[in-house]
N, C-alpha and C. Protein backbone atom coordinates (compact mmCIF):
# COMPACT_ATOMS: atom_id res chain seq x y z
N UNK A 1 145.61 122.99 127.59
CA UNK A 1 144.54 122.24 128.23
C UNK A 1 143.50 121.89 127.17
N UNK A 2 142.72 120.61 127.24
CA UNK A 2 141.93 120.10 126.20
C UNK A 2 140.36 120.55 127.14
N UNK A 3 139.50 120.35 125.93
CA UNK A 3 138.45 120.65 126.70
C UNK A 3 137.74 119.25 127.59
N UNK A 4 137.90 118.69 127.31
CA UNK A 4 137.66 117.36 128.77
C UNK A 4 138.74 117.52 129.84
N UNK A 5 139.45 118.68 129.80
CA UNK A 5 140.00 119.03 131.36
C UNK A 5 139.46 120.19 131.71
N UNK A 6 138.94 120.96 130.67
CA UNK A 6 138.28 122.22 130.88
C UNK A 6 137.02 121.93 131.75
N UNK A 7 135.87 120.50 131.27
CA UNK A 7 135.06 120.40 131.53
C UNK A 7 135.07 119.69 133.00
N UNK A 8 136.17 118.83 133.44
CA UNK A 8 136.37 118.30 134.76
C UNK A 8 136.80 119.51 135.50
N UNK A 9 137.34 120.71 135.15
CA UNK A 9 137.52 121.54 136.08
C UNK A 9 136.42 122.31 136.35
N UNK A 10 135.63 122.82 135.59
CA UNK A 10 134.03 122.83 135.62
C UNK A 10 133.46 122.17 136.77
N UNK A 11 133.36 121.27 137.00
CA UNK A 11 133.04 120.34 137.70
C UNK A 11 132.97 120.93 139.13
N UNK A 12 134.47 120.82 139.36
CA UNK A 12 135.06 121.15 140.42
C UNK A 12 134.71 122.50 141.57
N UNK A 13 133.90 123.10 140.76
CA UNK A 13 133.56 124.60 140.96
C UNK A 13 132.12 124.05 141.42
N UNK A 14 131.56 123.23 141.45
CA UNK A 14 129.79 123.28 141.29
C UNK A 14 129.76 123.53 142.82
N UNK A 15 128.50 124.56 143.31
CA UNK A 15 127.89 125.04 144.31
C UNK A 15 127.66 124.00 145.18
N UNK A 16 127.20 122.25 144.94
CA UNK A 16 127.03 121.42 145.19
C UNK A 16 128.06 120.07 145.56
N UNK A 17 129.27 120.56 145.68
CA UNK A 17 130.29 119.83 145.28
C UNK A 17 130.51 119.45 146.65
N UNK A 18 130.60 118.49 146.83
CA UNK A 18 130.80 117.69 148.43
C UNK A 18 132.32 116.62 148.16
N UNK A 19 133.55 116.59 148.87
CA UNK A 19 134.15 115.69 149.10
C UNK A 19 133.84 114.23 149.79
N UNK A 20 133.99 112.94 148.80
CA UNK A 20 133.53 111.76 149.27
C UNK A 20 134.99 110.76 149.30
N UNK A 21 134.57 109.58 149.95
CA UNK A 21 135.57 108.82 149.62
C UNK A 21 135.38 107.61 148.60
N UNK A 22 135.69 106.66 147.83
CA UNK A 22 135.29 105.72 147.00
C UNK A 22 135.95 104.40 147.38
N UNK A 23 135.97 103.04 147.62
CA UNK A 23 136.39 102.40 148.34
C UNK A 23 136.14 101.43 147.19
N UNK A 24 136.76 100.05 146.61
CA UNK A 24 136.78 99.16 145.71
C UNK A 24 135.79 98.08 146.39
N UNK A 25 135.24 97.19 145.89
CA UNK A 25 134.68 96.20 146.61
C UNK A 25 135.29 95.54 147.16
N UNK A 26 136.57 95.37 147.21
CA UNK A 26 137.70 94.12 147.40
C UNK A 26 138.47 94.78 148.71
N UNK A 27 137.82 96.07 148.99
CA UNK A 27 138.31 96.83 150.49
C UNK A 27 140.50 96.83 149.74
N UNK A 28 140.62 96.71 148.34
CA UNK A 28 141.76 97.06 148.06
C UNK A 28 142.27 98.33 147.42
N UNK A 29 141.43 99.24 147.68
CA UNK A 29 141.77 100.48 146.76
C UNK A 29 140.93 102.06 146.97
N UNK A 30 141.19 102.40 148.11
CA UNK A 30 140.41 103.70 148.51
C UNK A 30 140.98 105.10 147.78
N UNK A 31 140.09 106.02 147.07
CA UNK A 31 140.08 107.00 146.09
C UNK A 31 139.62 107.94 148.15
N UNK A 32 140.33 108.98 148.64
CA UNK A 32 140.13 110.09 149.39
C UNK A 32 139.79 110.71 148.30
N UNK A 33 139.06 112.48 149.36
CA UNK A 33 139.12 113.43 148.77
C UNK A 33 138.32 113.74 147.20
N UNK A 34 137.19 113.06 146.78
CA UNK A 34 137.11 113.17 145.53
C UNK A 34 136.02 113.78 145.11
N UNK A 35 135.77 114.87 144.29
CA UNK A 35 135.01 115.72 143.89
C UNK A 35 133.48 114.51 143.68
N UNK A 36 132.10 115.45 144.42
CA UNK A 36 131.37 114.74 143.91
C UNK A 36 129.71 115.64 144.10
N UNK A 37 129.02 115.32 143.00
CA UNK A 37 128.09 115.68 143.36
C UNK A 37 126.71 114.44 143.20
N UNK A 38 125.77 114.87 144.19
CA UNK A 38 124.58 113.77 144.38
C UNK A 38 123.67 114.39 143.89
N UNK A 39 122.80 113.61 143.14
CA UNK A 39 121.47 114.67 142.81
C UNK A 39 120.11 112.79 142.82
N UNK A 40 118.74 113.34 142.93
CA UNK A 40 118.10 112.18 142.25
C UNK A 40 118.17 111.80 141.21
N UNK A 41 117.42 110.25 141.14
CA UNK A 41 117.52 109.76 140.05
C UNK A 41 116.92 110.46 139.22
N UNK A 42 116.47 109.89 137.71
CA UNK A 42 115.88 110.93 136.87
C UNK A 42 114.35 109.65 136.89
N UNK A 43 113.68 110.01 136.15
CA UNK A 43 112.02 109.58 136.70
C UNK A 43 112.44 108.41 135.68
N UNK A 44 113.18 108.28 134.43
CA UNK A 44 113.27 106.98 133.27
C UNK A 44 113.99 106.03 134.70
N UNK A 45 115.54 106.01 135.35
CA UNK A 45 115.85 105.12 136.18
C UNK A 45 115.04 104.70 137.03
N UNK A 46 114.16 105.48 137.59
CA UNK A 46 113.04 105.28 138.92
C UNK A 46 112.33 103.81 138.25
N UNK A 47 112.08 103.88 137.38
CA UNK A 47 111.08 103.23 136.73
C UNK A 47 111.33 101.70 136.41
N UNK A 48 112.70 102.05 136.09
CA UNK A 48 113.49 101.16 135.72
C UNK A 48 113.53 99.48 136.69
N UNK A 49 113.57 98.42 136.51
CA UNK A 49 113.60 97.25 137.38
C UNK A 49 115.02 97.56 138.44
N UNK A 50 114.76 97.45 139.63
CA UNK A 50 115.94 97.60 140.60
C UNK A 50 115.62 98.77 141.34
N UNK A 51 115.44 99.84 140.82
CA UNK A 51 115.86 101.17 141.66
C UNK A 51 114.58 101.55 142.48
N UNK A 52 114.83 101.96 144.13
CA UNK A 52 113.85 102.40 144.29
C UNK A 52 113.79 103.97 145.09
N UNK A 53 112.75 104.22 145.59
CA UNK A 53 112.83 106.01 145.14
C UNK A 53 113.92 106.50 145.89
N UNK A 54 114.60 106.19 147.43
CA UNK A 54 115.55 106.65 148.06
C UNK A 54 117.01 106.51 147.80
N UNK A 55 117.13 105.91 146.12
CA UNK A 55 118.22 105.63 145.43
C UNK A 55 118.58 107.05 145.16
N UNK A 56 119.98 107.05 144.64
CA UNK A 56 120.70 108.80 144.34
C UNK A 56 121.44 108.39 143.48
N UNK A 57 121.72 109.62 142.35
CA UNK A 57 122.94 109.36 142.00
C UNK A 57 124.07 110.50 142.38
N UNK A 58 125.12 109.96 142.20
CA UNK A 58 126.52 110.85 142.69
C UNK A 58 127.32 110.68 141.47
N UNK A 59 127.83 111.88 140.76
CA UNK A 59 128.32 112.40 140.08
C UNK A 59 129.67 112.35 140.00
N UNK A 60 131.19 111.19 140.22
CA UNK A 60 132.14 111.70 140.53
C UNK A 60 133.00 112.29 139.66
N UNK A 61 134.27 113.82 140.14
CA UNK A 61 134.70 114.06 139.35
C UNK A 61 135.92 113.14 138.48
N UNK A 62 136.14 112.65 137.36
CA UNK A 62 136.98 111.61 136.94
C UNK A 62 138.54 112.02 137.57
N UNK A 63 139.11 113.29 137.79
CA UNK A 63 140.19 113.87 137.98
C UNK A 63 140.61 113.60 139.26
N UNK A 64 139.37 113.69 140.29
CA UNK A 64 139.87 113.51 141.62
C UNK A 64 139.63 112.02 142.12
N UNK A 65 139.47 110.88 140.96
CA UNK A 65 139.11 109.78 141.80
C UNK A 65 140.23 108.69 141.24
N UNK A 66 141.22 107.90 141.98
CA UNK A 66 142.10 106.88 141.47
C UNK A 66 141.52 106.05 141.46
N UNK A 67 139.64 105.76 141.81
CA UNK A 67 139.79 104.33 141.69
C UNK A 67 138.09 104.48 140.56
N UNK A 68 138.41 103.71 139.54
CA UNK A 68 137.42 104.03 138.79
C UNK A 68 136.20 103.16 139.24
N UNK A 69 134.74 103.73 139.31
CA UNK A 69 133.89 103.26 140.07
C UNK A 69 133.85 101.97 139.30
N UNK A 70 133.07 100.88 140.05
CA UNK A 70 131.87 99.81 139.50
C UNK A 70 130.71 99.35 140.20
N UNK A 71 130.24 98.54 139.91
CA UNK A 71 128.88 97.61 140.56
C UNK A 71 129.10 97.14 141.77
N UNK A 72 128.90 98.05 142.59
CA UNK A 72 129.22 97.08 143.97
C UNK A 72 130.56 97.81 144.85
N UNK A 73 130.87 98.57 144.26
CA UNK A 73 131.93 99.59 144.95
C UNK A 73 131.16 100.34 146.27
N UNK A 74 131.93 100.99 147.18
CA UNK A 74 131.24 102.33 147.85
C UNK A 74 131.69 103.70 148.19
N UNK A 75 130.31 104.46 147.99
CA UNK A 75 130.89 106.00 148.63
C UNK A 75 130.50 106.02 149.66
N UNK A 76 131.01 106.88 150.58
CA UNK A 76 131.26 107.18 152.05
C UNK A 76 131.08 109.04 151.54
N UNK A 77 130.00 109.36 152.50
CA UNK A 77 129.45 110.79 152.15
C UNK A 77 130.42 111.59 153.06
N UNK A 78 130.14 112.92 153.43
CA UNK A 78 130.77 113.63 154.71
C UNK A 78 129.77 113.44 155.64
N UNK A 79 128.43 113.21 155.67
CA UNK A 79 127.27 112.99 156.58
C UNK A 79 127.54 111.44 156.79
N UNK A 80 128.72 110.82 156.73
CA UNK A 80 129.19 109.71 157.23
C UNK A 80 128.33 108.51 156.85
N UNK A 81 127.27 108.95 155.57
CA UNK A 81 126.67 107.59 155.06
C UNK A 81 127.22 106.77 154.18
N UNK A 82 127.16 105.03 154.09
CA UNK A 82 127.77 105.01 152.67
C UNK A 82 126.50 104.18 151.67
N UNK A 83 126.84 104.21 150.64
CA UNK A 83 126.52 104.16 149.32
C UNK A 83 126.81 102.65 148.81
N UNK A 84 126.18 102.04 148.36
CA UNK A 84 126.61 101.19 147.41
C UNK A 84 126.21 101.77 146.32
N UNK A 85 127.21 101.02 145.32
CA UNK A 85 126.84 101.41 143.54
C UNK A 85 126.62 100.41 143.21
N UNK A 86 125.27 100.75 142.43
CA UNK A 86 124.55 100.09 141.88
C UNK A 86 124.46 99.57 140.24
N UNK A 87 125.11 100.88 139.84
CA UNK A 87 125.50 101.21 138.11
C UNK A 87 126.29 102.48 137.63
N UNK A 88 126.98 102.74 136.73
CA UNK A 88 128.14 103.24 137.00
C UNK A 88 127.87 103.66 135.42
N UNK A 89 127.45 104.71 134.93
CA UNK A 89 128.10 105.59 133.33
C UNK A 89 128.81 106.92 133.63
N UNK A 90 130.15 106.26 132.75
CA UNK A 90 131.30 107.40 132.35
C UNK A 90 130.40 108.49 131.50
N UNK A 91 130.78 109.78 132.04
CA UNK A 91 130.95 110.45 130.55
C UNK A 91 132.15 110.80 130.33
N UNK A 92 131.82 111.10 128.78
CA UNK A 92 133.25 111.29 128.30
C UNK A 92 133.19 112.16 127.60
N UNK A 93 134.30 112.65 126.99
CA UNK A 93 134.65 113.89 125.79
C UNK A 93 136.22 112.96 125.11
N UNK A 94 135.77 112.60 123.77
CA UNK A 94 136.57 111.73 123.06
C UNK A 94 136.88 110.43 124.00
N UNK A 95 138.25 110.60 124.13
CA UNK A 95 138.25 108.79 125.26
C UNK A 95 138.94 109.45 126.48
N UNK A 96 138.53 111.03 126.98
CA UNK A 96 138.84 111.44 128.04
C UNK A 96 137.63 111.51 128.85
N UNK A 97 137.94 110.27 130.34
CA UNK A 97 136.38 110.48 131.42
C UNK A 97 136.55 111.68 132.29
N UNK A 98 135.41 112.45 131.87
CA UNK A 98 135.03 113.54 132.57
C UNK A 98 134.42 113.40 134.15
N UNK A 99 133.55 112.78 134.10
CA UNK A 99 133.26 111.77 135.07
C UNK A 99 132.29 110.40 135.37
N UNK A 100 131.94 109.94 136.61
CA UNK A 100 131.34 108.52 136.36
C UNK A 100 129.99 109.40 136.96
N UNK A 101 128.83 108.87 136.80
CA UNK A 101 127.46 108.89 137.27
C UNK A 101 127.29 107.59 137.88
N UNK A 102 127.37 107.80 138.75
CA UNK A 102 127.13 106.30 139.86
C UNK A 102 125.24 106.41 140.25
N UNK A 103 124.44 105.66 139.86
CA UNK A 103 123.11 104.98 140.60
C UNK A 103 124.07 104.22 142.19
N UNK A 104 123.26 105.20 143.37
CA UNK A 104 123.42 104.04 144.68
C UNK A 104 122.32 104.16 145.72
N UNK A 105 122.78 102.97 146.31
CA UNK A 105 121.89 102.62 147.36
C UNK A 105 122.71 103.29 148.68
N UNK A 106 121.72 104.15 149.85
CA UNK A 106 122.23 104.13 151.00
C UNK A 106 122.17 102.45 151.58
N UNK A 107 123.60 102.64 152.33
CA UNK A 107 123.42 101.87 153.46
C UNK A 107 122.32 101.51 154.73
N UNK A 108 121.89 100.74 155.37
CA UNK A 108 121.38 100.92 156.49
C UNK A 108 121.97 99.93 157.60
């Protein structure tokens, strides 16, 4: 095992870890089941043009998701809300994604 699987399994363990679903914009490609965690934005994005304070980001794990996020994709929470994404950074360890950091908007 490399350590960018070490670190997605990491992941997987967090106290915070909620199963979501991820859905393509094109309604052609739904990711079930996929490791995720939500936390706020950080106070630099708040600030930022676009975002405003009831924005979140969600953390997904790269391992459990087939469909790699983008701009305009959605999550679907277990509290049955969904999400648009707004902006989308991979991390990585070499050119292995650990996971995406999605900026989103609830639905209303």
């Amino acid at each position: 095992m490399n350590l960018g699987q070490d670190i997605q399994d990491d992941l997987l363990y967090s106290d915070e870890l909620e199963r979501v679903t991820v859905r393509d914009k094109g309604n052609n490609t739904t990711s079930t089941n996929v490791g995720a965690v939500k936390s706020s934005l950080s106070d630099r994005e708040l600030m930022a043009v676009g975002y405003e304070p009831t924005d979140v980001a969600w953390r997904l794990v790269a391992s459990t998701c087939r469909v790699v996020p983008s701009q305009g994709d959605f999550i679907h929470d277990r509290d049955g809300n969904d999400w648009t994404v707004l902006s989308v950074a991979p991390s990585m360890v070499g050119n292995v994604a650990i996971s995406y950091r999605c900026a989103c908007r609830k639905q209303v």
